[in-house]
Protein backbone atom coordinates (compact mmCIF):
# COMPACT_ATOMS: atom_id res chain seq x y z
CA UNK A 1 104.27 56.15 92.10
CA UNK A 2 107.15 57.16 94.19
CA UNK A 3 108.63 60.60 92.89
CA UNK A 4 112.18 61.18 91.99
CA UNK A 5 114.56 62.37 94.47
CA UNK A 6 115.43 65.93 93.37
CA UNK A 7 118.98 66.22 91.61
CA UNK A 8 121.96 67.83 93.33
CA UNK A 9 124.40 70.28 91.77
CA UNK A 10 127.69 70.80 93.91
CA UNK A 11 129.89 74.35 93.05
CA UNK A 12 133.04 74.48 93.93
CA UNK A 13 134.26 78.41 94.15
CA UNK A 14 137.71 77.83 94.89
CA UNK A 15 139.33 80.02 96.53
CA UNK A 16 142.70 79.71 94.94
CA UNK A 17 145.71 78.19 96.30
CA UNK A 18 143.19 75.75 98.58
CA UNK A 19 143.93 72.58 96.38
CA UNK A 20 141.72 73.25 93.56
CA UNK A 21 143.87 71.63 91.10
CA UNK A 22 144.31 68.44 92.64
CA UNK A 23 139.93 68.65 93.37
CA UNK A 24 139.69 69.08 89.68
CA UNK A 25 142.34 66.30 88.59
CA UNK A 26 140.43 63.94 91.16
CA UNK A 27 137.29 64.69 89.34
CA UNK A 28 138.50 64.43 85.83
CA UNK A 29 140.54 61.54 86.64
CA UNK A 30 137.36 59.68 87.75
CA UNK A 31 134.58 60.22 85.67
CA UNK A 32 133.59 56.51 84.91
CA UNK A 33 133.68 55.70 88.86
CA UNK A 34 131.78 58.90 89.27
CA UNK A 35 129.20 57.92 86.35
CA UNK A 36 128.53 54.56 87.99
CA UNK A 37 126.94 56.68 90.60
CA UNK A 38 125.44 59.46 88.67
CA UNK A 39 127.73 61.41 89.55
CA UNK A 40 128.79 63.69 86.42
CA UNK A 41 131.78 66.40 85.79
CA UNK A 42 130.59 67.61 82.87
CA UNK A 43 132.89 68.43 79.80
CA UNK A 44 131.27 71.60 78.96
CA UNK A 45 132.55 75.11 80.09
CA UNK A 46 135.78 73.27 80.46
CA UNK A 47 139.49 74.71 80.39
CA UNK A 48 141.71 71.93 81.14
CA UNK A 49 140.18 70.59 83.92
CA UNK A 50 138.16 73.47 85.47
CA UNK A 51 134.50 74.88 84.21
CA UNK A 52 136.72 78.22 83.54
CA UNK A 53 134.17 79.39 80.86
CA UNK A 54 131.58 78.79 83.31
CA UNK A 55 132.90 81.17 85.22
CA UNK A 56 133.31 84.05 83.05
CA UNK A 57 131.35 87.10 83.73
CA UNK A 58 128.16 88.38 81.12
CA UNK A 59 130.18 91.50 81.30
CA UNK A 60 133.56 90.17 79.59
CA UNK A 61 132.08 88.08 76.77
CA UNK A 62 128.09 87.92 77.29
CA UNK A 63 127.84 85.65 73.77
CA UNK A 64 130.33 83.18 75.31
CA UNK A 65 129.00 82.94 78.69
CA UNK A 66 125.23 82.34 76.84
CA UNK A 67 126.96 79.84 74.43
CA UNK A 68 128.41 77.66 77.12
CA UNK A 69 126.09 77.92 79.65
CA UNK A 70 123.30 76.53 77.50
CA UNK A 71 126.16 73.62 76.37
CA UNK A 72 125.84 72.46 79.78
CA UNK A 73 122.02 72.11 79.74
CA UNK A 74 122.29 70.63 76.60
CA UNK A 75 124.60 67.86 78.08
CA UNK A 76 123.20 67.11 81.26
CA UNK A 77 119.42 67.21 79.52
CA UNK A 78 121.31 64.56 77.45
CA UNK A 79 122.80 62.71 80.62
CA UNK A 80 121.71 60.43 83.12
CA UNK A 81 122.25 62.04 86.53
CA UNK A 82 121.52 62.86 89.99
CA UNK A 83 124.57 64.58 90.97
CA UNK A 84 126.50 67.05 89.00
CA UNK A 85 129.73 68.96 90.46
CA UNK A 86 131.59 71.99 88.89
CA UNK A 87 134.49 73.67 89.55
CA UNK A 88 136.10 76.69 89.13
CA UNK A 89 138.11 78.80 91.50
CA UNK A 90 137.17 81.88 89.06
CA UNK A 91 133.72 81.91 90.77
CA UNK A 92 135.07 83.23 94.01
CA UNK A 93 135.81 87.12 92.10
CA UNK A 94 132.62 86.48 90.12
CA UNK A 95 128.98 87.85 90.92
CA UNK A 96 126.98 85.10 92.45
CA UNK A 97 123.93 85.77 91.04
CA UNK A 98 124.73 85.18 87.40
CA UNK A 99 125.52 81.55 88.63
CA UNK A 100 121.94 81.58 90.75
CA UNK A 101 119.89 82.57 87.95
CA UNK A 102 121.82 80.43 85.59
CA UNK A 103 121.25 77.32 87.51
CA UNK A 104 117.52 77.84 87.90
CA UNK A 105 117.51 76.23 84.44
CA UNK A 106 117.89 72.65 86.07
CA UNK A 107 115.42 72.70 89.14
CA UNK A 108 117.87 71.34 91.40
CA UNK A 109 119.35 72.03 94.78
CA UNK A 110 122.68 73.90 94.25
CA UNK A 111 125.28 73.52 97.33
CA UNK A 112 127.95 75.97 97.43
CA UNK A 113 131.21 74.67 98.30
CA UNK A 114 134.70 76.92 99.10
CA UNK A 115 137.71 76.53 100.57
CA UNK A 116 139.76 79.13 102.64
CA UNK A 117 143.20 79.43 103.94
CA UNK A 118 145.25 81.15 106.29
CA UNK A 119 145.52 84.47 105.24
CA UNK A 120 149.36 84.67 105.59
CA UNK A 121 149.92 81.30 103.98
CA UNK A 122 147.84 82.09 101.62
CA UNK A 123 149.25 85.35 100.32
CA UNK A 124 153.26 83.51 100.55
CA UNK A 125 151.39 80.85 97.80
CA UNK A 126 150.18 83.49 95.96
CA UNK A 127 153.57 85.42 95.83
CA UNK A 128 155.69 82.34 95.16
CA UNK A 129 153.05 81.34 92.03
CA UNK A 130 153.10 84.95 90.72
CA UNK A 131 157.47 84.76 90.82
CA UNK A 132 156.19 81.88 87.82
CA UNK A 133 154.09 83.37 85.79
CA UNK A 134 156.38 85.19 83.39
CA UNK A 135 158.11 88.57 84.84
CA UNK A 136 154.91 89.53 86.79
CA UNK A 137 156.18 89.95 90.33
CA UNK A 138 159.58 91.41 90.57
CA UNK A 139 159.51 92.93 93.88
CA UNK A 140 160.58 91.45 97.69
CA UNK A 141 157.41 89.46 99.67
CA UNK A 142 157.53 92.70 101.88
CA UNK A 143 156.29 94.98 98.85
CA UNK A 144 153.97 92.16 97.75
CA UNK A 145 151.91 92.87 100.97
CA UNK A 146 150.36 96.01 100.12
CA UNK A 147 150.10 95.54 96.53
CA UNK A 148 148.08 92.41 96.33
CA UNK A 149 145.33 93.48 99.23
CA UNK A 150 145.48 96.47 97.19
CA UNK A 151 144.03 94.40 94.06
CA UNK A 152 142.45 91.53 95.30
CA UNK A 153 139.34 90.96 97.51
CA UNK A 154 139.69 87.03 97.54
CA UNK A 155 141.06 87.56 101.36
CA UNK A 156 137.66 89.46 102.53
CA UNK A 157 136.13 85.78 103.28
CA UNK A 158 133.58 87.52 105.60
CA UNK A 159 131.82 88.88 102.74
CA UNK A 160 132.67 86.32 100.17
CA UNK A 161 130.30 83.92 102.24
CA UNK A 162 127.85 86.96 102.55
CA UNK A 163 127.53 87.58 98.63
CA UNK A 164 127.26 83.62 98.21
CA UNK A 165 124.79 83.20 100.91
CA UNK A 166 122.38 85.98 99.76
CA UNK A 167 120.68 83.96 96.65
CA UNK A 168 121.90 80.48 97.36
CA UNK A 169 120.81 80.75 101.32
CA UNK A 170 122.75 80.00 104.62
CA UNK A 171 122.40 75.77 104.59
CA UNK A 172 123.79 75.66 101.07
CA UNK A 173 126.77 77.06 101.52
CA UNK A 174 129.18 74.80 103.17
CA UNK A 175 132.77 76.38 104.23
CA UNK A 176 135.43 74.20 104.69
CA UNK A 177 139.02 74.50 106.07
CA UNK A 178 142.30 74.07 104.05
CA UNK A 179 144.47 74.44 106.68
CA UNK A 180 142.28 71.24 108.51
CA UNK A 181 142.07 69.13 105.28
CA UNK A 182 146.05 69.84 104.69
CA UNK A 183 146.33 68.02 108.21
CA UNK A 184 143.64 65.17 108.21
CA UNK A 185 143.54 64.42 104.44
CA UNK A 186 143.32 65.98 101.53
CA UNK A 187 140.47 68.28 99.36
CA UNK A 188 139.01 65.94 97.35
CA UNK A 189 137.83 63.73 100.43
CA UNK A 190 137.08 67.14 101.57
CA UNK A 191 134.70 67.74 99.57
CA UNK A 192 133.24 64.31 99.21
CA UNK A 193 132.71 64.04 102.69
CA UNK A 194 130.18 67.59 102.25
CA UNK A 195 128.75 65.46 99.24
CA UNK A 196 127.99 62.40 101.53
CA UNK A 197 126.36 64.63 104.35
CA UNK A 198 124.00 66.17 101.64
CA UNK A 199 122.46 62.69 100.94
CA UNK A 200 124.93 61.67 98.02
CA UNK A 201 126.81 58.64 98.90
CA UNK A 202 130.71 58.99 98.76
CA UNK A 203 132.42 56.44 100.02
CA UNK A 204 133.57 54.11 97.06
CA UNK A 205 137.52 55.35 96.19
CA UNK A 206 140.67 54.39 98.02
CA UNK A 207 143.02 56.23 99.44
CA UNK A 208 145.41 55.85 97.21
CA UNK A 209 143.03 57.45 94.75
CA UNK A 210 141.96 60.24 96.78
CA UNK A 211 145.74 61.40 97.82
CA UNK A 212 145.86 62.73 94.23
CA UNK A 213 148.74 65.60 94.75
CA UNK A 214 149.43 68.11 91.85
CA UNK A 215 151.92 70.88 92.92
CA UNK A 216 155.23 70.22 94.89
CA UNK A 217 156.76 72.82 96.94
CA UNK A 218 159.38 74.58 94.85
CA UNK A 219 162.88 75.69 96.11
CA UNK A 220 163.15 79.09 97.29
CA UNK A 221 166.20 79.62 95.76
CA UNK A 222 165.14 79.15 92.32
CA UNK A 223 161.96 81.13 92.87
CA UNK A 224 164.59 83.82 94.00
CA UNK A 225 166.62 83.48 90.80
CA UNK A 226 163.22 83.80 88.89
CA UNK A 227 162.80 86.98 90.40
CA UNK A 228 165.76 88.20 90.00
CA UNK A 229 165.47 87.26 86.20
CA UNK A 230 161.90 89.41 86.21
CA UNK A 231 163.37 92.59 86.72
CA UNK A 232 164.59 92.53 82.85
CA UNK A 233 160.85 92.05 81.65
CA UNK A 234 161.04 89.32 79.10
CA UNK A 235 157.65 89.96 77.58
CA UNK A 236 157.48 87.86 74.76
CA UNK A 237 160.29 85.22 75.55
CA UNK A 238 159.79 81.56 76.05
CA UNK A 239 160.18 82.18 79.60
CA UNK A 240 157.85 78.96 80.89
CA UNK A 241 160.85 77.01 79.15
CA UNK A 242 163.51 78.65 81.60
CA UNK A 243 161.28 78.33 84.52
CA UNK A 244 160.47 73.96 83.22
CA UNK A 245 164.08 73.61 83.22
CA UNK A 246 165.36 75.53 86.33
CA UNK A 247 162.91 73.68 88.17
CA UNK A 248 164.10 70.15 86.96
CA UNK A 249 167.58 71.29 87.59
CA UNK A 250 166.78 72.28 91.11
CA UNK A 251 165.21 68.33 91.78
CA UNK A 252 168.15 67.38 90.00
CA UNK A 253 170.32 68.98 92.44
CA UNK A 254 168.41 68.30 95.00
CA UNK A 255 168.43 71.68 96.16
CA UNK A 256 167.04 72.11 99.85
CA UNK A 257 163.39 73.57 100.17
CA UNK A 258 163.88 74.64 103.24
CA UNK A 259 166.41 77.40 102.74
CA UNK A 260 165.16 80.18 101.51
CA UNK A 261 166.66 84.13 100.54
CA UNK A 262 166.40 87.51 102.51
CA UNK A 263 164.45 88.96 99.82
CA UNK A 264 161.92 85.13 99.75
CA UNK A 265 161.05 86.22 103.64
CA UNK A 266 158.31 88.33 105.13
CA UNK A 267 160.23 90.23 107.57
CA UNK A 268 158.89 91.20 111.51
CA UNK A 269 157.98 94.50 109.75
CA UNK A 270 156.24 92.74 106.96
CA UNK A 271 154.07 90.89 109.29
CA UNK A 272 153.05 93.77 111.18
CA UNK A 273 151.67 95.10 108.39
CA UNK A 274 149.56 91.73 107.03
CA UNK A 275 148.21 91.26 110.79
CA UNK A 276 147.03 95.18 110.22
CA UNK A 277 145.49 94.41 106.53
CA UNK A 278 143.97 90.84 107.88
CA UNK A 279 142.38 92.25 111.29
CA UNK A 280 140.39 95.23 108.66
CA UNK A 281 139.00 92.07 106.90
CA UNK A 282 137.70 90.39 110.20
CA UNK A 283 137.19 86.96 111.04
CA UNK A 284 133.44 86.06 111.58
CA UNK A 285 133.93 83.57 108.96
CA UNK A 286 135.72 81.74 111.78
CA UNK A 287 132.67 80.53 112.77
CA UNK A 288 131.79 78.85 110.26
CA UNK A 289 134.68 76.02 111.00
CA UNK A 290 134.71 73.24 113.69
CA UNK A 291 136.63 73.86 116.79
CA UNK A 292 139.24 71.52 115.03
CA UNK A 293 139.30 73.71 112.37
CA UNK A 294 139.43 76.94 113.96
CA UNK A 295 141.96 75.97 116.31
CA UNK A 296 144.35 74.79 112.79
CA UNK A 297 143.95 78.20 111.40
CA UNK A 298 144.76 80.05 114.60
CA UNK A 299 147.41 77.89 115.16
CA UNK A 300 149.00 78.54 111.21
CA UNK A 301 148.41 82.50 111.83
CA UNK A 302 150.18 82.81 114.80
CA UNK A 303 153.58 80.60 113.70
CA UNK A 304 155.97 81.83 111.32
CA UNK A 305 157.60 79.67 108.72
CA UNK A 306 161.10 77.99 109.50
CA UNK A 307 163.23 77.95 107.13
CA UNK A 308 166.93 78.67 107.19
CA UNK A 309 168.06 82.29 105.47
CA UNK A 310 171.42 81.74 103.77
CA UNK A 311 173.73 83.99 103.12
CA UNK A 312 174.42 85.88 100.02
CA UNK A 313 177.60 84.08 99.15
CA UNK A 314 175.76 80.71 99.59
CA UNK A 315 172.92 81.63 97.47
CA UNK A 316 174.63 82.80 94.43
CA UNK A 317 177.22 79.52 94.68
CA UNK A 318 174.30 77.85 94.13
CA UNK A 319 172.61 79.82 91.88
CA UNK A 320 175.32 79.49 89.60
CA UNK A 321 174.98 75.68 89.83
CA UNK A 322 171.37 75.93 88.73
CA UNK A 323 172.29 78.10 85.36
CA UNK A 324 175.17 76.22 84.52
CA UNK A 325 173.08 72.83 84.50
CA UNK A 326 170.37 74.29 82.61
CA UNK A 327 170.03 72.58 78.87
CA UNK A 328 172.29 74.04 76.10
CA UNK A 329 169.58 75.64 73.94
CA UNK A 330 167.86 77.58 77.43
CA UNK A 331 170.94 78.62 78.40
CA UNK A 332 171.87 80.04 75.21
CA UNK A 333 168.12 81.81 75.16
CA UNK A 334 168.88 83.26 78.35
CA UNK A 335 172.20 84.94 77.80
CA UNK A 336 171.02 86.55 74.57
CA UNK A 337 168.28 88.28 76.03
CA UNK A 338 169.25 89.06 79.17
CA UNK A 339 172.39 90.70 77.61
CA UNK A 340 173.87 89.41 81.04
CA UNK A 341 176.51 86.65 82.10
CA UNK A 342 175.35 84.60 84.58
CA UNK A 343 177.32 86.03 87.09
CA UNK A 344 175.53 89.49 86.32
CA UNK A 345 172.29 87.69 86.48
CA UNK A 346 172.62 86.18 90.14
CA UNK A 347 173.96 89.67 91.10
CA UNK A 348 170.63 91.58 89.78
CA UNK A 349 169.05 93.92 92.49
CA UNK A 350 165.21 92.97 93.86
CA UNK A 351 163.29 96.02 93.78
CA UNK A 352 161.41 97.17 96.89
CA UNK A 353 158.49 98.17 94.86
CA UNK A 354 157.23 98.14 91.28
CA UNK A 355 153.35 99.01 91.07
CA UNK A 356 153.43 100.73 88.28
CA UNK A 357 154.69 97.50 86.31
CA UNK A 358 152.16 95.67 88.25
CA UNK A 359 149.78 97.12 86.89
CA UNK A 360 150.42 97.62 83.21
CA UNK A 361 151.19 93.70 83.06
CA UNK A 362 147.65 93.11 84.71
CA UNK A 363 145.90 95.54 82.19
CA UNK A 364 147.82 93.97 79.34
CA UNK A 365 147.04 90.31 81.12
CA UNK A 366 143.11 91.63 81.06
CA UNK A 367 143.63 92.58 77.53
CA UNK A 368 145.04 89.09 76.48
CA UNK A 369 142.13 87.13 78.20
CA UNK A 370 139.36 89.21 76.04
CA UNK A 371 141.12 88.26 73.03
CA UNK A 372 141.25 84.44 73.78
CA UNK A 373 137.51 84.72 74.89
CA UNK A 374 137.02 86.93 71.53
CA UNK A 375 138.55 83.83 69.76
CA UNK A 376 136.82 81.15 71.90
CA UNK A 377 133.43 82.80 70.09
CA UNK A 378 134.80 82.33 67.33
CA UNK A 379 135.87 78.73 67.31
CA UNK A 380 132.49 77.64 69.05
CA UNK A 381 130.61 79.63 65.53
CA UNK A 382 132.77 77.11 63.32
């Protein structure tokens, strides 16, 4: 009697900003394809569309993590399947050996998969995303420099890989390129194509399917407004409602992506100081990319973004345009708690720095996610 072939379990560990959301759209999207195959995303440890829970730390919510992890056994014991896939970007900042003695549960190979990024591109992603998320960043992409590197260790990919490979071992971590799948196709083929190489056949979606795109680049000069908008700290003010509508607006107006602000642009002196912070970090991990690959990255770290600096004059015309178009009720919202005409608004100084805000908003932020994961016990008891 010919034995079973052993099951698979791809992770995806991000890292962020590397097309994880359209990976973990494709997936979700695609389930009953995927199931012909026996191929599953499973539904537990879900958030949306990522296995967020399955990514918490014991340390933050040790209940939860127990609680969801054995979810997922429970589902794929009740599951037909030979392949099973999970996703999270969260997993990248987590300890890898709470997922390695977690999986041991299913007797299965376990292939690590992550994407990285060039460094600089990567941080501009990160600063432009953090201008959206309500009031956190309100400080020029100069000032950002120091202050992310200063909190963040998702750039140190050297010894990312070396945490990842220590329990899961050298052949079962596969490191991919974003930079090369940007330019050849996309992440989800990506990461199908590591699938297919690791005995699970791939090769049954079109194109069309597979050039699933989630985020669209965003105009500078709203991002600028945003952040000009931050320095008043809104705290607990709609503000995703301003940011929804400016951005429609600034489709509706078609305004131009590729101009961007003074205070939007990394200066010569700026750089200087990343190519310091990224050369500390080292690039062994280099060598884990084709020649193809390598030659992308070097090529994206050595060029600097083109895009046209307008003047001040020109940005706040515009600007204006952009508030004024903005629907009734948000506009309304806006002047009342700003205190500020619109005028005022577009004329609000960027700080050069602002740590200290930093980091009460990231202890309050911490503070916020306990509580949800505090509640999320709770809901899973009922």
């Amino acid at each position: 009697m010919r034995a079973e072939p052993k099951k698979k379990i791809f992770i995806h560990i991000g890292t962020p900003k590397t097309g994880t959301t359209a990976l973990q759209a494709f997936f979700t999207s695609h389930t009953s394809a995927l199931a012909k195959k026996n191929i599953v995303y499973p539904v537990s440890g879900r958030r949306r569309n990522q296995h967020f829970y399955l990514a918490i730390p014991q340390s933050n919510n040790q209940k939860l993590v127990k609680k969801v992890w054995q979810s997922l056994y429970d589902e794929l014991d009740s599951t037909q399947w030979n392949t099973a896939v999970i996703s999270s970007e969260r997993f990248s900042r987590e300890d890898p050996m709470e997922v390695f003695n977690a999986c041991k549960r299913f007797n299965a190979d376990i292939h690590i998969v992550v994407f990285f990024r060039e460094r600089k591109a990567l941080l501009s992603s990160h600063y432009r995303t953090a201008i959206k998320t309500g009031a956190r960043v309100c400080c020029t992409a100069d000032a950002f420099i120091p202050f992310w590197f200063e909190r963040s260790d998702v750039f140190n990919y050297d010894a990312l890989i070396r945490r990842w490979r220590d329990p899961f071992g050298d052949d079962n971590v596969h490191v991919l390129s974003y930079d090369q799948v940007v330019e050849n196709n996309n992440s989800a083929t990506a990461f199908l194509t590591v699938m297919d190489e690791n005995g699970v056949p791939c090769s049954l979606f079109s194109e069309e399917e597979l050039g699933l795109r989630v985020h669209e680049t965003q105009s500078d000069i709203a991002l600028d407004l945003l952040l000009r908008t931050n320095q008043l700290h809104y705290g607990d003010f709609p503000y995703w409602k301003v940011i929804r509508d400016l951005f429609s607006m600034s489709d509706e107006l078609n305004t131009d992506t590729r101009l961007t602000t003074s205070s939007m642009q990394i200066t010569d002196e700026g750089l200087c100081l990343l190519d310091e912070k990224m050369s500390e970090l080292g690039i062994k991990f280099l060598s884990y990319f084709s020649s193809e690959a390598q030659a992308i990255y070097n090529f994206n770290q050595a060029k600097t973004v083109e895009r046209k600096v307008i003047s001040d004059s020109e940005r706040i015309d515009i600007q204006l345009e952009l508030l004024n178009s903005l629907s009734g009720p948000i506009k309304k919202a806006l002047l009342e708690k700003t205190k500020l005409t619109f005028d005022e608004l577009v004329n609000v100084e960027i700080k050069t720095t602002q740590l200290e805000h930093y980091k009460v908003l990231f202890k309050r932020d911490h503070k916020q996610l306990m509580q949800r994961l505090e509640q999320d016990t709770f809901n899973m008891k009922k």
